[in-house]
Protein backbone atom coordinates (compact mmCIF):
# COMPACT_ATOMS: atom_id res chain seq x y z
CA UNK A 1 -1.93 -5.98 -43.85
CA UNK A 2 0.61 -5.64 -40.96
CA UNK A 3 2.14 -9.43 -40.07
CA UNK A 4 0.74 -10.15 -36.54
CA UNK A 5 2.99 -11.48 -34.00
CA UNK A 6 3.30 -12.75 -30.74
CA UNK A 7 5.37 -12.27 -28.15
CA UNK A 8 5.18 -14.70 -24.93
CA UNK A 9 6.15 -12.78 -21.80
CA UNK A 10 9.45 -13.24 -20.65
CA UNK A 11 8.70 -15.14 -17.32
CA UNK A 12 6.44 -17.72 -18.81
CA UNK A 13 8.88 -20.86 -18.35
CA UNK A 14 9.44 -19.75 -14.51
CA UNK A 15 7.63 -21.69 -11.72
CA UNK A 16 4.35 -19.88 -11.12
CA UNK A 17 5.42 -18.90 -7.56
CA UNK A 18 8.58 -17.17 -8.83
CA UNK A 19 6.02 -15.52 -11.60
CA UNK A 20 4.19 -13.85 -8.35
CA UNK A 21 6.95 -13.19 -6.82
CA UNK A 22 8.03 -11.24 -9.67
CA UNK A 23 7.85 -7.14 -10.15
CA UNK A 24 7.07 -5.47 -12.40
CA UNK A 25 4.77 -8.44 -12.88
CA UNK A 26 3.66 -8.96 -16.63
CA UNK A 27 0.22 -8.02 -17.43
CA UNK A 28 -2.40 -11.13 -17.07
CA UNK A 29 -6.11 -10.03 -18.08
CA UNK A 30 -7.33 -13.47 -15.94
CA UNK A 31 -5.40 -11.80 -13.16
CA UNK A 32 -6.74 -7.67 -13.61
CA UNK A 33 -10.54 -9.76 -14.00
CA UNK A 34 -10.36 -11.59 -10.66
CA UNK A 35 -8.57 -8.39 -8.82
CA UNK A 36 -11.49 -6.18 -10.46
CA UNK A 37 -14.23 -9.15 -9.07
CA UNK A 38 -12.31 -9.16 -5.50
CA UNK A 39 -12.43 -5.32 -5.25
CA UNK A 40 -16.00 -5.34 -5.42
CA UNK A 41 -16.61 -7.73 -2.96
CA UNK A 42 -14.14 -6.51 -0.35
CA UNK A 43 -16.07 -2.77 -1.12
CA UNK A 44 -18.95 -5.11 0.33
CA UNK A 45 -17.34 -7.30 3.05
CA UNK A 46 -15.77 -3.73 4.65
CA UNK A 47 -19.02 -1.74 4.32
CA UNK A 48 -21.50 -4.71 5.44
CA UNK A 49 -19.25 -6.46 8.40
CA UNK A 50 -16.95 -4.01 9.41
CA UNK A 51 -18.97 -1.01 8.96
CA UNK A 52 -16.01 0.75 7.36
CA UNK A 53 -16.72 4.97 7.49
CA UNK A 54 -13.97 7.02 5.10
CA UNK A 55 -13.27 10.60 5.80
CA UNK A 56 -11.50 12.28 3.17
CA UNK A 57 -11.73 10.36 0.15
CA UNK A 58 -11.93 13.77 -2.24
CA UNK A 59 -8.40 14.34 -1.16
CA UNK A 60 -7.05 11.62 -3.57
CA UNK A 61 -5.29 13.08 -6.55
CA UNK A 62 -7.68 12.59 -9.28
CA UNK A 63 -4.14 11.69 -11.77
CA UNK A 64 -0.59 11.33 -11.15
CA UNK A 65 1.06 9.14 -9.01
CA UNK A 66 0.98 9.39 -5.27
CA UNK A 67 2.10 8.18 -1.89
CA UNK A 68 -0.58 6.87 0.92
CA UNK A 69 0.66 6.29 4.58
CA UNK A 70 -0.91 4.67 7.39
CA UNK A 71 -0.34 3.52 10.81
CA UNK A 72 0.06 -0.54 10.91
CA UNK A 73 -2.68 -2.11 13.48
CA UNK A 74 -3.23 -5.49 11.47
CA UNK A 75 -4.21 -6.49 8.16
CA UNK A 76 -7.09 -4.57 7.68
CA UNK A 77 -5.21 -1.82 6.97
CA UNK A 78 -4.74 -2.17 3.99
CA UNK A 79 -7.67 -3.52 2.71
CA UNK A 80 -9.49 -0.28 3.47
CA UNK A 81 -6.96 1.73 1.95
CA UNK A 82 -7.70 -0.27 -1.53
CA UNK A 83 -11.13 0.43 -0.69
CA UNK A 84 -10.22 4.15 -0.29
CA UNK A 85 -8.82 4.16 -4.10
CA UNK A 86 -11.32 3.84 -6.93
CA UNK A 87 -11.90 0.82 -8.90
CA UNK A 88 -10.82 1.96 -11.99
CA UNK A 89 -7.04 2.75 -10.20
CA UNK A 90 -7.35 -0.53 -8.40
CA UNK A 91 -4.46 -2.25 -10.95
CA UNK A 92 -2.10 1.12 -10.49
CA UNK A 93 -2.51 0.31 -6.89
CA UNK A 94 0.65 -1.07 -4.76
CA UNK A 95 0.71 -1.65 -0.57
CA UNK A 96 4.41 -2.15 -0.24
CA UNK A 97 3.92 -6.13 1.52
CA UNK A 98 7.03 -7.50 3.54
CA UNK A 99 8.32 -9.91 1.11
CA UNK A 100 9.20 -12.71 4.27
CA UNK A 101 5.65 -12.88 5.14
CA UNK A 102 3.30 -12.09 2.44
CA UNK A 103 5.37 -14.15 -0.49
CA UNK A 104 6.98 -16.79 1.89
CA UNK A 105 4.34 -19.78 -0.14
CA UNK A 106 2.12 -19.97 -3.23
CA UNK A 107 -1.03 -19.67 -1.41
CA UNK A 108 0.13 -16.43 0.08
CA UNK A 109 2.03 -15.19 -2.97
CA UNK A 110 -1.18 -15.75 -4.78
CA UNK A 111 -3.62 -13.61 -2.42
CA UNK A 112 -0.91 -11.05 -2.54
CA UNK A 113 0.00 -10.77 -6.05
CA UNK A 114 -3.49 -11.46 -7.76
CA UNK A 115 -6.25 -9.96 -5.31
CA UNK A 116 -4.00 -7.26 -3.16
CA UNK A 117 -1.37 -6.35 -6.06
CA UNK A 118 0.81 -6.27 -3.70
CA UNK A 119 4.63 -4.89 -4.46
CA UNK A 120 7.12 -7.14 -2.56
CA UNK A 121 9.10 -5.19 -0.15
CA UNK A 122 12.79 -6.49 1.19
CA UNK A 123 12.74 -5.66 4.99
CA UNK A 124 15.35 -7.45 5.89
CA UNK A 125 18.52 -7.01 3.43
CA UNK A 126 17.43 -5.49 0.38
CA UNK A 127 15.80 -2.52 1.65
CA UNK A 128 17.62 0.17 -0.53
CA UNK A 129 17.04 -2.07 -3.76
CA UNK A 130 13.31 -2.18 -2.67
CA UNK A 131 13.02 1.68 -2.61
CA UNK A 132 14.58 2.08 -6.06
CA UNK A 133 11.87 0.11 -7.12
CA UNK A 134 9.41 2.07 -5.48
CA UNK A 135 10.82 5.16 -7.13
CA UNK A 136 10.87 3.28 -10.43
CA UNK A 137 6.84 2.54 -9.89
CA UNK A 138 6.30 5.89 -8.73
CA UNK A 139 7.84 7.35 -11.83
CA UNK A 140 5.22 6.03 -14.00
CA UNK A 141 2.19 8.48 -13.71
CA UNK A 142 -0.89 7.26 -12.26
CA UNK A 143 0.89 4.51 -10.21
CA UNK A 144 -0.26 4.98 -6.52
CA UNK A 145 1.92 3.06 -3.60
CA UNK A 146 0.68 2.02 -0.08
CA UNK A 147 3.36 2.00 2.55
CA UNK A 148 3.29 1.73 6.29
CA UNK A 149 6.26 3.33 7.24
CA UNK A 150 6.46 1.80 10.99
CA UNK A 151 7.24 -1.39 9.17
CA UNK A 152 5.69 -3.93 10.93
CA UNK A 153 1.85 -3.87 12.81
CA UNK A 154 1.80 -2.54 16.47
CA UNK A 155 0.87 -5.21 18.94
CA UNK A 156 -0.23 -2.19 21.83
CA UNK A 157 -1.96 0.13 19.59
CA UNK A 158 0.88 2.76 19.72
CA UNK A 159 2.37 4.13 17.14
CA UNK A 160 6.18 3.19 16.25
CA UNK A 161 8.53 5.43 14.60
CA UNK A 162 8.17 5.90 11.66
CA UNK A 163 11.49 4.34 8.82
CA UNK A 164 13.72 6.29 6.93
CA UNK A 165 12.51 4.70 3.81
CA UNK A 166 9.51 6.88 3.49
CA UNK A 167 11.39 9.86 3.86
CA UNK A 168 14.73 8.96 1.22
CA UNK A 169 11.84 7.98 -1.28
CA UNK A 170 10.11 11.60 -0.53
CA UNK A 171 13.01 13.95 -0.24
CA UNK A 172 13.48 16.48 -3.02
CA UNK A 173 10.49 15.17 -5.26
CA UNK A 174 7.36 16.97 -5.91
CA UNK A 175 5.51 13.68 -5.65
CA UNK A 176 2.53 13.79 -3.20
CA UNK A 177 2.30 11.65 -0.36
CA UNK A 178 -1.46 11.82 1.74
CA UNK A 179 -1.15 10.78 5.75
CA UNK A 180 -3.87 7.74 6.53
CA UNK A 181 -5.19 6.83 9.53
CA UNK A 182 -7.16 3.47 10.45
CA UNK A 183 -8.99 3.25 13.99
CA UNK A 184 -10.30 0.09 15.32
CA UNK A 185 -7.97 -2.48 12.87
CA UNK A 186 -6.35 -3.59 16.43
CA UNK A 187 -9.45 -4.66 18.07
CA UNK A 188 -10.96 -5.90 14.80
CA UNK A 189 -7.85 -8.16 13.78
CA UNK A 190 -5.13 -7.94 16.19
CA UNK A 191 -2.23 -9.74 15.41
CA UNK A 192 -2.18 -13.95 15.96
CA UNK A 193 -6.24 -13.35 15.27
CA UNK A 194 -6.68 -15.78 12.58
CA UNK A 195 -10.33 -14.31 11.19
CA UNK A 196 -11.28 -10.59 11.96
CA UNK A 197 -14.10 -9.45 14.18
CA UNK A 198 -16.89 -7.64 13.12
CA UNK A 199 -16.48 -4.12 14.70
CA UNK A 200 -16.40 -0.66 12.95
CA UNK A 201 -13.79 0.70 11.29
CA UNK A 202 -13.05 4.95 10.39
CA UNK A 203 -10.25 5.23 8.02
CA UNK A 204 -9.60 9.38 7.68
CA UNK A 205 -7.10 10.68 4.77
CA UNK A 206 -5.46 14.01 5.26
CA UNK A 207 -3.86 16.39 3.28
CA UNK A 208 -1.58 16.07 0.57
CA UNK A 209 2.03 17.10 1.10
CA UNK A 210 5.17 17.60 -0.86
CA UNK A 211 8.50 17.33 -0.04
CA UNK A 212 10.56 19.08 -3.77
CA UNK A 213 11.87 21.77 -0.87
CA UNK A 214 14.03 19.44 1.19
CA UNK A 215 16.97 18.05 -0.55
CA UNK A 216 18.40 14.52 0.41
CA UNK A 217 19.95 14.57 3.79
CA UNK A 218 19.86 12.74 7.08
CA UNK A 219 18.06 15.82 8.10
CA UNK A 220 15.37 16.27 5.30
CA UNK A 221 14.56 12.14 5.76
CA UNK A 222 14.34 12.52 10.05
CA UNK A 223 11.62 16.23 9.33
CA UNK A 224 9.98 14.10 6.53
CA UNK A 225 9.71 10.92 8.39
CA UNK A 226 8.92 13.19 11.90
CA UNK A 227 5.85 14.94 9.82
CA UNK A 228 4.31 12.60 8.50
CA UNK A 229 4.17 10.17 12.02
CA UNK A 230 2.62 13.79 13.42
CA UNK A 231 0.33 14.07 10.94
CA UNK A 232 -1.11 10.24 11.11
CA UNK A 233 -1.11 10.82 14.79
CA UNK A 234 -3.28 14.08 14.30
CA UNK A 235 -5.85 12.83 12.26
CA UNK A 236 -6.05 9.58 14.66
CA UNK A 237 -6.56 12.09 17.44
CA UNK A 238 -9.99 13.63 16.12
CA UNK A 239 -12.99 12.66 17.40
CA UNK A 240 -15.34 10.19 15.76
């Protein structure tokens, strides 16, 4: 009989905010069981008060790892784009959460980390070392990453431009990245709202893209970056 053994993960005599904070964040089954239990009831919260219509959900890659991005209204973006993905992917899931807001305290490291898996993102000095960890995720198959490449929410309901991240992470790889669009997350949580309203909301998914052709440049990151803001904008255009 093979001698069992047990190995403690490596972060278990760090504070459990730093453990959160953490990424790649050890696996904790008490963690993937609440996420699972929180999916199912936000599948219910979005369908029941907010109505949520998706358009476009066959376009997810059935395997490999992929790129979503979506225009920034409020928090209810991304919410609906974890309802978008299905259940069973809901662990390989990551929105890309500004590391200053959404991991600033416990309370809000917990929401992030346990219920929204949420991959902290450096916008303010550690952008670069952010993105290689992106990549790094993104290299793992079946790994899917959320990002809102306007980097923060629109307070108007325009769309900013979109970040150069999107497009260094993109450039030359044959990974495939799908163009969101939310409608109605402004008027159902705009930003300073503490608690949503209940109002409808139509999250469409477009087409998947690749970028392998377009080696890193300035200029392949500004026609990645420029295509996929036009494509968000198109899809937000369409009628209802």
């Amino acid at each position: 009989m093979d001698q069992w053994e047990y190995h403690p993960p490596p972060d278990l005599d760090q504070p459990m905010s730093d453990q959160l904070r953490n990424f790649p964040r050890q696996p904790h089954m008490l963690f993937y069981a609440i996420r699972s239990l929180a999916a199912l009831l936000l599948r219910g919260w979005m369908r029941i008060y907010h109505r949520l219509r998706i358009d476009g959900r066959e376009r997810l890659p059935a395997e490999g790892s992929f790129v979503l991005v979506c225009n920034h209204t409020s928090h209810l973006d991304t919410l609906c784009l974890l309802c978008a993905v299905p259940v069973g992917r809901i662990h390989q899931t990551f929105p890309a959460a500004a590391a200053d807001y959404f991991f600033c305290s416990l309370p809000r490291s917990a929401v992030s980390a346990i219920l929204i898996n949420a991959l902290p993102f450096d916008r303010q000095v550690k952008g670069a070392e952010s993105l290689t960890v992106c990549a790094r995720l993104l290299a793992n198959d079946g790994n899917i990453l959320i990002l809102f490449p306007e980097g923060t929410r629109t307070t108007t309901g325009e769309m900013g431009r979109f970040r150069s991240g999107i497009g260094r992470l993109l450039a030359g790889t044959d990974l495939p990245v799908l163009p969101c669009h939310l409608s109605g997350g402004i008027k159902a949580w705009p930003k300073g709202r503490p608690f949503p309203l209940p109002l409808k909301l139509h999250l469409r998914i477009g087409q998947a893209r690749k970028y392998a052709d377009l080696q890193p440049s300035t200029e392949s990151v500004q026609t990645i970056c420029c295509e996929l803001r036009d494509a968000v904008a198109e899809l937000g255009s369409k009628p209802s």
